[in-house]
PDB file of N, CA and C in Angstrom:
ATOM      1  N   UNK A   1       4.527   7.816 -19.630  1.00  0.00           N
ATOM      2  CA  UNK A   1       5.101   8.493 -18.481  1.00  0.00           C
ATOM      3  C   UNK A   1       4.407   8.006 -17.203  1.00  0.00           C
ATOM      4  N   UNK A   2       4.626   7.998 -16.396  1.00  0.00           N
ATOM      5  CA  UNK A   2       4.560   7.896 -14.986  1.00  0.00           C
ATOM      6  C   UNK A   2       3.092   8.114 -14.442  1.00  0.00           C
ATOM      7  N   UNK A   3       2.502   9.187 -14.947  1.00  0.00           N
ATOM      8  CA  UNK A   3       1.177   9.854 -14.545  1.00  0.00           C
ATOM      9  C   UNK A   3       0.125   9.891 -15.655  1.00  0.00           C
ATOM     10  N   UNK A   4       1.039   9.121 -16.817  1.00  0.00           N
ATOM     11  CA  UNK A   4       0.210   9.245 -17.608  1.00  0.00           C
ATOM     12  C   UNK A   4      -0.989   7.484 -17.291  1.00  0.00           C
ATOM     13  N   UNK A   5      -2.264   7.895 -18.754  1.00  0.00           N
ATOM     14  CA  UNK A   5      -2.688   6.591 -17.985  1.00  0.00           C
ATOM     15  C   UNK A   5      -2.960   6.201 -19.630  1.00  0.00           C
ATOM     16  N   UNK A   6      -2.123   5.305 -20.240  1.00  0.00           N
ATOM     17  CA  UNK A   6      -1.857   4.650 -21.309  1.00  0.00           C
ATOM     18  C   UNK A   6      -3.579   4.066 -21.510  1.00  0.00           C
ATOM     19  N   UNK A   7      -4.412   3.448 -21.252  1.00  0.00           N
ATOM     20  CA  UNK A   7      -5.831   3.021 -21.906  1.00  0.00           C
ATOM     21  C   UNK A   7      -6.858   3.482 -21.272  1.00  0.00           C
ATOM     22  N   UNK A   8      -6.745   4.587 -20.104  1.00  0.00           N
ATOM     23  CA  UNK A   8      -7.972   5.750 -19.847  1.00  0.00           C
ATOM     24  C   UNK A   8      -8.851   4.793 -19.017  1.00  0.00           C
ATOM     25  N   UNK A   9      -8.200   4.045 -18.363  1.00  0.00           N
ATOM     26  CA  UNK A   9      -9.163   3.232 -17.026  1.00  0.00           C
ATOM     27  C   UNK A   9      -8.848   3.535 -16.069  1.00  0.00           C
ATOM     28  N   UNK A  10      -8.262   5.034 -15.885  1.00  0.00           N
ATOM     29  CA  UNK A  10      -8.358   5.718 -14.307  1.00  0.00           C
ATOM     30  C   UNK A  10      -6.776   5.199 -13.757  1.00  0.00           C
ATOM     31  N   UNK A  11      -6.242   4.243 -14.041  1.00  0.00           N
ATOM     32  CA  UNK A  11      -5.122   3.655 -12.611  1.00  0.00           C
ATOM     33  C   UNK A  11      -3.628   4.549 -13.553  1.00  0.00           C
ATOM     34  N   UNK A  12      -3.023   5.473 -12.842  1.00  0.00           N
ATOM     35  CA  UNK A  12      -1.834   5.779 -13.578  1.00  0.00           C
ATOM     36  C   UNK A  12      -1.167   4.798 -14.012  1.00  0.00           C
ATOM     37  N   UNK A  13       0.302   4.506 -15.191  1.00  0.00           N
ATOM     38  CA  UNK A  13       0.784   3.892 -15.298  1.00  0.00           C
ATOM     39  C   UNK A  13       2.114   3.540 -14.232  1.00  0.00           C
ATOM     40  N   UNK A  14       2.105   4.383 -13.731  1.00  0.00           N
ATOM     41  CA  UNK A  14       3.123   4.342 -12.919  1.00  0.00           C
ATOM     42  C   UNK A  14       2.799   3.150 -11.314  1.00  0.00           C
ATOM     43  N   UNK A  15       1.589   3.501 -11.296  1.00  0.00           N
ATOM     44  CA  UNK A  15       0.796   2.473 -10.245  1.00  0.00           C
ATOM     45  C   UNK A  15       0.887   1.196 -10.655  1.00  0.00           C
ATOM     46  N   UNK A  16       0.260   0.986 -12.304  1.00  0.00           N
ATOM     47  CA  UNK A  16       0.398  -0.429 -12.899  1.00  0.00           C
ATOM     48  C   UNK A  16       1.868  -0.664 -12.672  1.00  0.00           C
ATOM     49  N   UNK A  17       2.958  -0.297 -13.369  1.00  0.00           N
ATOM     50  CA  UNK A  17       4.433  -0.384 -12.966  1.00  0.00           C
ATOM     51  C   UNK A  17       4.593  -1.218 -11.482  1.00  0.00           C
ATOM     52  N   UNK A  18       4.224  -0.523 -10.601  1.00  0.00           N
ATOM     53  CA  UNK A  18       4.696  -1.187  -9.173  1.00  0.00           C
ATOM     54  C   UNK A  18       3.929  -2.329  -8.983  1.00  0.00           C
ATOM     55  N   UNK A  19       2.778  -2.263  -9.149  1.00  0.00           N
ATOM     56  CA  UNK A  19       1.495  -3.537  -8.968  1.00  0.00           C
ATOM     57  C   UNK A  19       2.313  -4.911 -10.310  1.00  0.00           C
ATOM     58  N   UNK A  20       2.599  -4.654 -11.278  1.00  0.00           N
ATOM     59  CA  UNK A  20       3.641  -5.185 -12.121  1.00  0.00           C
ATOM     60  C   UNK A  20       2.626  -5.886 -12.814  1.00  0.00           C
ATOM     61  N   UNK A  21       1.316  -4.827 -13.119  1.00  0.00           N
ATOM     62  CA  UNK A  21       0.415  -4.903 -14.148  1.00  0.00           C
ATOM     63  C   UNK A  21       1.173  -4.129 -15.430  1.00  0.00           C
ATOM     64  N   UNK A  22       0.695  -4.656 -16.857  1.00  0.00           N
ATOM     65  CA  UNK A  22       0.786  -3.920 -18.124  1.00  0.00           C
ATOM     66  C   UNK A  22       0.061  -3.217 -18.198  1.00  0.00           C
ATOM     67  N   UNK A  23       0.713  -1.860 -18.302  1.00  0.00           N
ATOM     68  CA  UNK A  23      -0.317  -0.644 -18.587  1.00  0.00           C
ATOM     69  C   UNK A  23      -1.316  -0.499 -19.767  1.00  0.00           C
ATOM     70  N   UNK A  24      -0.751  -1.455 -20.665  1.00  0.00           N
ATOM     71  CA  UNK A  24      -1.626  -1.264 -21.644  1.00  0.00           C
ATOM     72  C   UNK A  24      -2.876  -2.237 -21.966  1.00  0.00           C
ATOM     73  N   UNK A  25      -3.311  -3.113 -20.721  1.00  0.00           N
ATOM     74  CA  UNK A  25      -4.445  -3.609 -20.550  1.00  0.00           C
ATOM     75  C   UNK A  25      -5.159  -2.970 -19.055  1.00  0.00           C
ATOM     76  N   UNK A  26      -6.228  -3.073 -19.041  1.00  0.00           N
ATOM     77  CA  UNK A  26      -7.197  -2.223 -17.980  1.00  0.00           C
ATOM     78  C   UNK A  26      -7.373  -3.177 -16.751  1.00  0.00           C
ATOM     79  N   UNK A  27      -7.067  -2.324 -16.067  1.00  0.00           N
ATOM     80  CA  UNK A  27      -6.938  -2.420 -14.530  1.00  0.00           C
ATOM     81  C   UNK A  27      -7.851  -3.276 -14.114  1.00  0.00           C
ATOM     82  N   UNK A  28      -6.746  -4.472 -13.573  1.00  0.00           N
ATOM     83  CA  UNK A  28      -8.310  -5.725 -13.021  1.00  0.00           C
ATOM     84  C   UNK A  28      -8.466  -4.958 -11.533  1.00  0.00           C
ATOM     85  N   UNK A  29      -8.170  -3.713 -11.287  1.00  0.00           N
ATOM     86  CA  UNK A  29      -8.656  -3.171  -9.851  1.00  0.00           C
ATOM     87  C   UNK A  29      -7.917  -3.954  -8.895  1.00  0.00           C
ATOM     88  N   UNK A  30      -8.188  -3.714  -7.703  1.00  0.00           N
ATOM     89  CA  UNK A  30      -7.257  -3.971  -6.448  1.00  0.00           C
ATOM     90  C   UNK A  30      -8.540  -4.951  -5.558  1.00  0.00           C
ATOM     91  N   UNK A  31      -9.376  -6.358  -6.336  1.00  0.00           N
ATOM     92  CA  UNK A  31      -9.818  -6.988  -5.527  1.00  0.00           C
ATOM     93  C   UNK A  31      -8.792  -8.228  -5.376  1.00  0.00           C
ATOM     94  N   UNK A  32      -7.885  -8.182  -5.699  1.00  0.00           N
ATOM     95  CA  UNK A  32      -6.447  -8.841  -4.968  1.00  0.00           C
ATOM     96  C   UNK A  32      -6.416  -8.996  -3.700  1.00  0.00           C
ATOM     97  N   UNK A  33      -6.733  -7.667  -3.230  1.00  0.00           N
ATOM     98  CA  UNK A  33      -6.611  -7.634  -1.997  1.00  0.00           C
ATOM     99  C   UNK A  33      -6.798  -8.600  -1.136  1.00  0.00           C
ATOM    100  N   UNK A  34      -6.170  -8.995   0.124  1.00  0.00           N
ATOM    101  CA  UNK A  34      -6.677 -10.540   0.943  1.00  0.00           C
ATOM    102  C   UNK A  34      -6.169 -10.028   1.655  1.00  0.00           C
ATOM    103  N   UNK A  35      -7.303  -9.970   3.174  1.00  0.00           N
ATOM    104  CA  UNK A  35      -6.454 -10.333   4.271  1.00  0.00           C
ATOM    105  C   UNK A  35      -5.611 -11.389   5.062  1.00  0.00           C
ATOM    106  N   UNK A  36      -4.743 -11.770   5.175  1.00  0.00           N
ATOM    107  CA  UNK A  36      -3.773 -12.789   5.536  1.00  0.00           C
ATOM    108  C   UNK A  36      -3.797 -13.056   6.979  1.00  0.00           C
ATOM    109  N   UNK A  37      -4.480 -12.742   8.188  1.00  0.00           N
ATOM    110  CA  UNK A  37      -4.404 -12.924   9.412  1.00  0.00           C
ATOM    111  C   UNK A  37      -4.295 -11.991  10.222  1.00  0.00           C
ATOM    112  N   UNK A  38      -4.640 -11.801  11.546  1.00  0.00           N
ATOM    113  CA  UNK A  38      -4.878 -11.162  12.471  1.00  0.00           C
ATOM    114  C   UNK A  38      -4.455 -11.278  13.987  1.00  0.00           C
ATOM    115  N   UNK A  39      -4.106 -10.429  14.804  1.00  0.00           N
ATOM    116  CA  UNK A  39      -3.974 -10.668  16.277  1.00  0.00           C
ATOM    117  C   UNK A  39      -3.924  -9.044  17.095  1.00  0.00           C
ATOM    118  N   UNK A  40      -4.112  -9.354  18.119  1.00  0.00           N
ATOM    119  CA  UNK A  40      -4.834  -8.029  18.869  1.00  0.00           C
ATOM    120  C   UNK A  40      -4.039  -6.676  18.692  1.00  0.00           C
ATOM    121  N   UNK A  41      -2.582  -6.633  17.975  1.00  0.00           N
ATOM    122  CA  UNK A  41      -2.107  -5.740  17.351  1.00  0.00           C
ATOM    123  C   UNK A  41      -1.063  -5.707  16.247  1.00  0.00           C
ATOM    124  N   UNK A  42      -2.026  -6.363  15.352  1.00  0.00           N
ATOM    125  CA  UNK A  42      -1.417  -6.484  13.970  1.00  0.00           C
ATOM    126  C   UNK A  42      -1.897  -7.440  13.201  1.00  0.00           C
ATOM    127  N   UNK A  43      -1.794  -6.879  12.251  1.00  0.00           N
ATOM    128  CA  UNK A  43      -2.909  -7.490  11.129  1.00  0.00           C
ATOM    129  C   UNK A  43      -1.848  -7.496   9.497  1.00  0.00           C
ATOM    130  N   UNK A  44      -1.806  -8.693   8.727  1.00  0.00           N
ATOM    131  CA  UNK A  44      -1.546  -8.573   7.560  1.00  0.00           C
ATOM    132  C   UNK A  44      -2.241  -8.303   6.143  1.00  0.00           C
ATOM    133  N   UNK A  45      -1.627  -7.966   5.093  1.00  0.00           N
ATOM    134  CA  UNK A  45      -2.946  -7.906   3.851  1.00  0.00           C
ATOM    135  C   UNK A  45      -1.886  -7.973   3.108  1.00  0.00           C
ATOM    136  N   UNK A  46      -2.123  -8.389   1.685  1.00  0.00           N
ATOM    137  CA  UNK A  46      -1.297  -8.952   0.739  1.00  0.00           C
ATOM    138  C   UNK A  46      -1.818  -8.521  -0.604  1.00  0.00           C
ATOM    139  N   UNK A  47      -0.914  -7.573  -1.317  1.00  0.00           N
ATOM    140  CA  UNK A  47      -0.945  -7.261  -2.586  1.00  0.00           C
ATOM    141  C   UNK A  47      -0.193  -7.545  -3.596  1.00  0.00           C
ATOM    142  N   UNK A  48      -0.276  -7.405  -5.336  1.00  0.00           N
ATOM    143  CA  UNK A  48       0.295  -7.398  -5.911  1.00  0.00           C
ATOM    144  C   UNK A  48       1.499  -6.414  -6.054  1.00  0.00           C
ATOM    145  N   UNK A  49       2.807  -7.100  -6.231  1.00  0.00           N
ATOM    146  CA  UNK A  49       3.784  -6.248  -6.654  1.00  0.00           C
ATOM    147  C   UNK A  49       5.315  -6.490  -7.466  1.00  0.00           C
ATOM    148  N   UNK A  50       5.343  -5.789  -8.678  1.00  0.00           N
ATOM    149  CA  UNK A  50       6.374  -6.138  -9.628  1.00  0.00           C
ATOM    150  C   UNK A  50       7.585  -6.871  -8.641  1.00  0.00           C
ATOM    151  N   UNK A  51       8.518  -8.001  -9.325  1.00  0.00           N
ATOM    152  CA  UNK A  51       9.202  -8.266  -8.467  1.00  0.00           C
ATOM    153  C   UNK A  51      10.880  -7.364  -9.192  1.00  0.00           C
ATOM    154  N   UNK A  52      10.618  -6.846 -10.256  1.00  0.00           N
ATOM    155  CA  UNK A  52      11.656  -6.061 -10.895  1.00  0.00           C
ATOM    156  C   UNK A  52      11.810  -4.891 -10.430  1.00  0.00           C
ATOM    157  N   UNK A  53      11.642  -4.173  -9.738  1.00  0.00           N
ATOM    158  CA  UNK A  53      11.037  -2.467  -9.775  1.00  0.00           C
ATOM    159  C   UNK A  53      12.484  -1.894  -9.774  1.00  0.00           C
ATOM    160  N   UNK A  54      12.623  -1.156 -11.013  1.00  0.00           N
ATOM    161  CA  UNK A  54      13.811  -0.597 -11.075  1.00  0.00           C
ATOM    162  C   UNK A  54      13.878   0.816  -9.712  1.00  0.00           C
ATOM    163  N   UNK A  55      14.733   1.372 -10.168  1.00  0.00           N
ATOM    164  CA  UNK A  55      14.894   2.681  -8.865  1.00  0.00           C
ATOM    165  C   UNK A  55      14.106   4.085  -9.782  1.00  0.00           C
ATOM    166  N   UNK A  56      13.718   4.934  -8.989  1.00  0.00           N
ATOM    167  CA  UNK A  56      12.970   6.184  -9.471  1.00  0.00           C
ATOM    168  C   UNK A  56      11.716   5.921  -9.073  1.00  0.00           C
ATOM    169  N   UNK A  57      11.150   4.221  -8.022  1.00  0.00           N
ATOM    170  CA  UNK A  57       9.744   4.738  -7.600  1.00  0.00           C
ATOM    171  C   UNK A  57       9.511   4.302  -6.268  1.00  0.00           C
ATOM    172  N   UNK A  58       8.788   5.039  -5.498  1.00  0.00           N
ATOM    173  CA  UNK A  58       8.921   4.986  -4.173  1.00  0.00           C
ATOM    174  C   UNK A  58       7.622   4.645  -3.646  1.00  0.00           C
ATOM    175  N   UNK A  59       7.232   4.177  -2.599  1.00  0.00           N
ATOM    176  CA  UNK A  59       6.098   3.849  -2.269  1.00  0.00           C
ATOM    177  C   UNK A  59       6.075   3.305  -0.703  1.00  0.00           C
ATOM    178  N   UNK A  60       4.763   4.177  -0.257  1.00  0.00           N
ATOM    179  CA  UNK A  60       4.835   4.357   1.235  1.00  0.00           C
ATOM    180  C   UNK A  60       3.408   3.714   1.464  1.00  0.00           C
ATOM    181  N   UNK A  61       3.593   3.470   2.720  1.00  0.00           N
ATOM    182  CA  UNK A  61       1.996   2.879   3.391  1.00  0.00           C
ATOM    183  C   UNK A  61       1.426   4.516   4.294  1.00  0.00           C
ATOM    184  N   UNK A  62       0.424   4.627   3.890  1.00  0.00           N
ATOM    185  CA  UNK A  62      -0.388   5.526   4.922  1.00  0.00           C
ATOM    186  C   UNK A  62      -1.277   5.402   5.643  1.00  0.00           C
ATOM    187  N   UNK A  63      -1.810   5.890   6.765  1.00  0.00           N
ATOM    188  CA  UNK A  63      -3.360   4.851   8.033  1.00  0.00           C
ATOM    189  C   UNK A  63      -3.745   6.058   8.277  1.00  0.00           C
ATOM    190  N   UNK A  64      -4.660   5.473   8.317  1.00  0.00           N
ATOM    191  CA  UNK A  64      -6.277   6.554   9.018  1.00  0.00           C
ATOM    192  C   UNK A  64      -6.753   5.908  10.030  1.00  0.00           C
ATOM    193  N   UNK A  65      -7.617   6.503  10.673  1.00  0.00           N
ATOM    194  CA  UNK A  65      -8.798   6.159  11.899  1.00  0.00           C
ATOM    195  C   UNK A  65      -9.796   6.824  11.112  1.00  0.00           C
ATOM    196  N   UNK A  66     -10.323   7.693  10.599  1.00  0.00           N
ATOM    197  CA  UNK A  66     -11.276   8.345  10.087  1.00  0.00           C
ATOM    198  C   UNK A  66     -11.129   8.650   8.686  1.00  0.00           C
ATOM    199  N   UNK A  67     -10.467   8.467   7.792  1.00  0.00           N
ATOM    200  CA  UNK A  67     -10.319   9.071   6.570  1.00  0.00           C
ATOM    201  C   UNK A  67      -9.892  10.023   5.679  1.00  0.00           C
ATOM    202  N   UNK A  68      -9.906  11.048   7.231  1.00  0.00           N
ATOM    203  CA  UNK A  68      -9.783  12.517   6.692  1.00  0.00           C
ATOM    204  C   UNK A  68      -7.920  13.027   7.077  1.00  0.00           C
ATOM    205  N   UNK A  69      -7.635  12.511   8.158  1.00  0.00           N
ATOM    206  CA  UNK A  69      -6.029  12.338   8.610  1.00  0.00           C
ATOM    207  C   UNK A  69      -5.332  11.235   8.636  1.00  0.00           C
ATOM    208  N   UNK A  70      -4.493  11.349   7.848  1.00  0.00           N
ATOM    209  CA  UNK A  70      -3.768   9.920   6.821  1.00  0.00           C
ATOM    210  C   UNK A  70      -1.756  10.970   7.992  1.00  0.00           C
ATOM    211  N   UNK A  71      -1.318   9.252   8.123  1.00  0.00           N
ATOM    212  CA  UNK A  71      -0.483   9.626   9.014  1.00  0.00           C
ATOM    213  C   UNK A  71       0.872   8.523   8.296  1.00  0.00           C
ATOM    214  N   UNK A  72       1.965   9.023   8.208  1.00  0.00           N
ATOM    215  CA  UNK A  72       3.242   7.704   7.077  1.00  0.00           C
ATOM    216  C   UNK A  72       3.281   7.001   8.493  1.00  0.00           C
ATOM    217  N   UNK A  73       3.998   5.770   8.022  1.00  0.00           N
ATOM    218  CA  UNK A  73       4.894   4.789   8.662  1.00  0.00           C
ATOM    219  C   UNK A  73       5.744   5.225   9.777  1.00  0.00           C
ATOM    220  N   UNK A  74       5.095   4.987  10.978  1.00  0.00           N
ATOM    221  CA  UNK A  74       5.480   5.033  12.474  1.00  0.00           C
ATOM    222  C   UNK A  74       5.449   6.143  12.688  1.00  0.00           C
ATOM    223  N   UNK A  75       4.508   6.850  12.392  1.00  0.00           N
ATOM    224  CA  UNK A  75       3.883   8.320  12.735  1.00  0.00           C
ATOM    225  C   UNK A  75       2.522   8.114  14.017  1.00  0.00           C
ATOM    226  N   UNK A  76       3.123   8.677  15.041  1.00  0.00           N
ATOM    227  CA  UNK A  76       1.504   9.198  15.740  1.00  0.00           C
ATOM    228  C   UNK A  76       0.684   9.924  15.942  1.00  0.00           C
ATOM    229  N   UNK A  77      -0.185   9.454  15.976  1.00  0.00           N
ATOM    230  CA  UNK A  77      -1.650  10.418  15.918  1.00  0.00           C
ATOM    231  C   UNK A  77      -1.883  11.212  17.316  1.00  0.00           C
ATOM    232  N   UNK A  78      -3.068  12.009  17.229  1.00  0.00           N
ATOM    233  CA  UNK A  78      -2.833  12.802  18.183  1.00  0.00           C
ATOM    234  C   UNK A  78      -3.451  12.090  19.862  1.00  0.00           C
ATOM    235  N   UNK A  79      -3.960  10.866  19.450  1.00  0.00           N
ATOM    236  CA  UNK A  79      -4.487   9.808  20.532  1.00  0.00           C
ATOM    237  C   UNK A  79      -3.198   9.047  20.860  1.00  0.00           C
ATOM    238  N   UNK A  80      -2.122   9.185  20.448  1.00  0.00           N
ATOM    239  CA  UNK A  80      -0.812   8.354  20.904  1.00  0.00           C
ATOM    240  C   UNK A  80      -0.791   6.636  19.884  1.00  0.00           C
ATOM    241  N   UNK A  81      -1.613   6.610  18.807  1.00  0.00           N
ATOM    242  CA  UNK A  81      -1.387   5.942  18.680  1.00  0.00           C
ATOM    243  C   UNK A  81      -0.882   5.266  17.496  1.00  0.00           C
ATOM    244  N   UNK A  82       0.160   4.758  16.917  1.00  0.00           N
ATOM    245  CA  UNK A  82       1.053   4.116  16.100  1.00  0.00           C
ATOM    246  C   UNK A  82       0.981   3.003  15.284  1.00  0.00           C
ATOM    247  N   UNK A  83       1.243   3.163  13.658  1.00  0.00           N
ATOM    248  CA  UNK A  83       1.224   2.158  13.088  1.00  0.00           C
ATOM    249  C   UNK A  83       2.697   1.953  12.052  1.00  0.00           C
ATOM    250  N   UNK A  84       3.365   0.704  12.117  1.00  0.00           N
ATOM    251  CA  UNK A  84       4.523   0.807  11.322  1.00  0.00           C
ATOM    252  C   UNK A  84       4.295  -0.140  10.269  1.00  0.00           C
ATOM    253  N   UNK A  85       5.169  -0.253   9.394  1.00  0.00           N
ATOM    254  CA  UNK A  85       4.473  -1.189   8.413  1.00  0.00           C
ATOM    255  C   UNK A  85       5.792  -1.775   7.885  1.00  0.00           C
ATOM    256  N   UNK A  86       5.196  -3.436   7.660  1.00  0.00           N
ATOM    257  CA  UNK A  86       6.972  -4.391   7.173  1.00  0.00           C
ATOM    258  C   UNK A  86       6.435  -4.777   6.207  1.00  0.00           C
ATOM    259  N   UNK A  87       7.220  -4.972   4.478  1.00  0.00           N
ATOM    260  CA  UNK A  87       6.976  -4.866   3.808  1.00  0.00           C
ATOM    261  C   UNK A  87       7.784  -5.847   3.041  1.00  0.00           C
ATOM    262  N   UNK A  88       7.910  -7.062   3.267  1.00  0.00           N
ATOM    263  CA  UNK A  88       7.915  -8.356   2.554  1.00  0.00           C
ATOM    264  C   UNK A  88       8.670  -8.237   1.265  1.00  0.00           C
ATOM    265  N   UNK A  89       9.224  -9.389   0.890  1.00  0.00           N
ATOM    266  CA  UNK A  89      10.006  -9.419   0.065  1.00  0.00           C
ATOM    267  C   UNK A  89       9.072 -10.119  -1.796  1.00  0.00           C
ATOM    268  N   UNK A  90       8.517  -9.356  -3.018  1.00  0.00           N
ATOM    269  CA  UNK A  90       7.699 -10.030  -3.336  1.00  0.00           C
ATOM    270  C   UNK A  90       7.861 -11.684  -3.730  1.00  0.00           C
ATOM    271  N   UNK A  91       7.016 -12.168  -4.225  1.00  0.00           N
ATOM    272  CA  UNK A  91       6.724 -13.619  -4.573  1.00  0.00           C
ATOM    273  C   UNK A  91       6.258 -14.200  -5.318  1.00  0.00           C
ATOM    274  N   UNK A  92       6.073 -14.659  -6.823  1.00  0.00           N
ATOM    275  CA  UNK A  92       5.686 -14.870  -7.532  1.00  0.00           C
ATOM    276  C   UNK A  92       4.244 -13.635  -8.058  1.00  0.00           C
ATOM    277  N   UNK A  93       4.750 -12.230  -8.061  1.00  0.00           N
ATOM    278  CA  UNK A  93       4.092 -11.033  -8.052  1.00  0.00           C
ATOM    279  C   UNK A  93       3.519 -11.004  -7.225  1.00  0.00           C
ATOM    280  N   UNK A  94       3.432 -11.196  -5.614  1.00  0.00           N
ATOM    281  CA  UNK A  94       2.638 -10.925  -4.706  1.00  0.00           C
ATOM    282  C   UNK A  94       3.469 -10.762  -3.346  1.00  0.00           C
ATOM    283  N   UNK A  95       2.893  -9.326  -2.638  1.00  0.00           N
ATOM    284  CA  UNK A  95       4.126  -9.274  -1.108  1.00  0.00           C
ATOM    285  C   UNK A  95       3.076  -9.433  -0.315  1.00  0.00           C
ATOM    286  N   UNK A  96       3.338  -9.470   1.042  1.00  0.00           N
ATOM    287  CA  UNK A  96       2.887  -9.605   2.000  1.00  0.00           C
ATOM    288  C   UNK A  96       3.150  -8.418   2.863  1.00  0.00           C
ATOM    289  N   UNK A  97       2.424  -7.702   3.589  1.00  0.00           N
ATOM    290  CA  UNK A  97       2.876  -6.511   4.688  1.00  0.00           C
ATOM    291  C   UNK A  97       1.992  -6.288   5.727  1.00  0.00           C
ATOM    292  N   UNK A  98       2.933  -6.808   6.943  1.00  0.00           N
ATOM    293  CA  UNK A  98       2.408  -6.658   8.336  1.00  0.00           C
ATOM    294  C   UNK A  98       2.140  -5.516   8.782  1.00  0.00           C
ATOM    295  N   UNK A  99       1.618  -4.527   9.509  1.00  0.00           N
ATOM    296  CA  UNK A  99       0.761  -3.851  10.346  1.00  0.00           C
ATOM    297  C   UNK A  99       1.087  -3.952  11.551  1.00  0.00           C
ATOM    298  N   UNK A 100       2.254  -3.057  12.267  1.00  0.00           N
ATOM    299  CA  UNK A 100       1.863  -3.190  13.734  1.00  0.00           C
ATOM    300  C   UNK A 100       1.430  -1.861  14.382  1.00  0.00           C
ATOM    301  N   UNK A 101      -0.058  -2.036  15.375  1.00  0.00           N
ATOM    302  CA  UNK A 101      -0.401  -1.167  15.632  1.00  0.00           C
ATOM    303  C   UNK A 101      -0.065  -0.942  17.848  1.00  0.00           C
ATOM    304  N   UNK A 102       0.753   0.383  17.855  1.00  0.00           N
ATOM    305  CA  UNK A 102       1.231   0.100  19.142  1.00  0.00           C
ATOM    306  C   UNK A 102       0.491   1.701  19.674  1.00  0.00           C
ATOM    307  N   UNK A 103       0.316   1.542  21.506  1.00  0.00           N
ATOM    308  CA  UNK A 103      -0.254   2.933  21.580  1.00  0.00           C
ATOM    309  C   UNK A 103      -1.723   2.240  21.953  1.00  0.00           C
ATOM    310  N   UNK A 104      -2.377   3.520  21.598  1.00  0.00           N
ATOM    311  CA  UNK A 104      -4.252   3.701  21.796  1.00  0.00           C
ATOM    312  C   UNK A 104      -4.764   3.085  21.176  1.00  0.00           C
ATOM    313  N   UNK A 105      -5.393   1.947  21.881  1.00  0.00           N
ATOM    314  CA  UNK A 105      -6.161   0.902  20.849  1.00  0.00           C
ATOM    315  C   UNK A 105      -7.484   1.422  20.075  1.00  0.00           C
ATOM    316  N   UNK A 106      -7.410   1.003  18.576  1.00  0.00           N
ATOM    317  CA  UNK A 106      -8.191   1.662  17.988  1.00  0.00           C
ATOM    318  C   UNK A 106      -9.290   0.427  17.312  1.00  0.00           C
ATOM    319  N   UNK A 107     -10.915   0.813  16.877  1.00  0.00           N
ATOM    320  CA  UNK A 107     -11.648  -0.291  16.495  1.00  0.00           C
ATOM    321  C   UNK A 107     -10.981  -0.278  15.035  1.00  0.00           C
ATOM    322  N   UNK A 108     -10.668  -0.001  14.181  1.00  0.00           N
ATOM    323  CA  UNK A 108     -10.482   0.123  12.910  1.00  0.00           C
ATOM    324  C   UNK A 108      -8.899   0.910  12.237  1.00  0.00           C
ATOM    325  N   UNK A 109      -8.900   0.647  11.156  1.00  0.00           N
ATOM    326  CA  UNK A 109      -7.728   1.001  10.509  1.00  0.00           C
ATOM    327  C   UNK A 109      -7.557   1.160   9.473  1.00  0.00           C
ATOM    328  N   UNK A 110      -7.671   2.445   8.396  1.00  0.00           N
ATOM    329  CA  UNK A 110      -7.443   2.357   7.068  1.00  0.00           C
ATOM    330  C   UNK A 110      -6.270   2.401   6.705  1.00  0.00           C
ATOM    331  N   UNK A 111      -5.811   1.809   5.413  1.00  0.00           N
ATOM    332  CA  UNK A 111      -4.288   1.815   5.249  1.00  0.00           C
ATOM    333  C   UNK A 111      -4.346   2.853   3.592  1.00  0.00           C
ATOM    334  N   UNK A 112      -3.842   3.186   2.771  1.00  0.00           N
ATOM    335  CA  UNK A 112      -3.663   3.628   1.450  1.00  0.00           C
ATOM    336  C   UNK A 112      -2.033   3.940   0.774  1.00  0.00           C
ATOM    337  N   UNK A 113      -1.840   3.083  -0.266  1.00  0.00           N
ATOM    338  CA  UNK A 113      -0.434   2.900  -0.297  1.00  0.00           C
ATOM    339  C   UNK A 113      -0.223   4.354  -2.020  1.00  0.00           C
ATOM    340  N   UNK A 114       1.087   4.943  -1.401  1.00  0.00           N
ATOM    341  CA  UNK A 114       1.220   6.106  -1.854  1.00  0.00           C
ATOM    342  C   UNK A 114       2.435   5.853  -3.140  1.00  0.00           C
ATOM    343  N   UNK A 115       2.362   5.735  -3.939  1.00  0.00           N
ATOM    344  CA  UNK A 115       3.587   5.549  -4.955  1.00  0.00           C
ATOM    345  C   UNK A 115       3.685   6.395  -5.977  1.00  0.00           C
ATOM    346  N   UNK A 116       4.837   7.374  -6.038  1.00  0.00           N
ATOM    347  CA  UNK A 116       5.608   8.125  -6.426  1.00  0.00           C
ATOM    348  C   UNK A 116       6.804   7.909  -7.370  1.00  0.00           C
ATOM    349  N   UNK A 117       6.670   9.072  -8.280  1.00  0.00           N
ATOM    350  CA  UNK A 117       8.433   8.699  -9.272  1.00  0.00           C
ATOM    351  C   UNK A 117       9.386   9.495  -8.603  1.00  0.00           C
ATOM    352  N   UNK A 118      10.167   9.465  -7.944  1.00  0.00           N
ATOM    353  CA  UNK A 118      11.401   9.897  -7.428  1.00  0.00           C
ATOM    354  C   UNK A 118      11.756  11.097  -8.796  1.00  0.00           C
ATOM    355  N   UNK A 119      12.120  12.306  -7.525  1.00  0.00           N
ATOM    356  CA  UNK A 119      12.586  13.184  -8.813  1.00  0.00           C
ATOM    357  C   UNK A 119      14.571  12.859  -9.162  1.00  0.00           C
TER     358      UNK A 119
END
């Protein structure tokens, strides 16, 4: 199931699903991660992701400035300031997704991507 976690290494299966890892080997973790380039408002990073994904799962980008207030896609904060997120078409299991940050310039930016089974 979805939430379940088929070999007990923490990552739901439903996460492996979208990342378009097999659930039933253990999570090589998310040092995939790469940043792809930069400019004074907007920044890319590039993850793994199934290029099959049937329908029933959804998945959103979320940003912080601090950690503690996580804000969706082209939501602003209470400083005015805005982040939207483009989300690439995948590629030999890997997408690409730009970052544009518009508004109150900020030193930093956390992102955390939210994926869900559609009821």
């Amino acid at each position: 199931a979805f939430d379940d976690d088929y070999n007990n290494d923490g990552v739901p299966n439903g996460l492996k699903y979208f990342f378009g890892i097999d659930p039933t080997v253990p999570s090589p973790g998310l040092s995939i991660l790469v940043p792809a380039g930069s400019d004074a408002n907007q920044f890319s990073f590039t993850h793994p992701m199934a290029e099959d994904l049937t329908t029933g799962i959804s998945a959103e980008y979320r940003w912080t400035k601090d950690l503690a207030t996580f804000h969706t896609d082209g939501a602003s904060d209470e400083d005015g300031t805005t982040v939207t997120f483009d989300r690439g078409e995948p590629v030999d299991g890997m997408v690409t997704v730009t970052a544009t940050i518009n508004g109150t310039p900020t030193d930093r930016i956390f992102v955390v991507l939210v994926v869900t089974q559609d009821e």
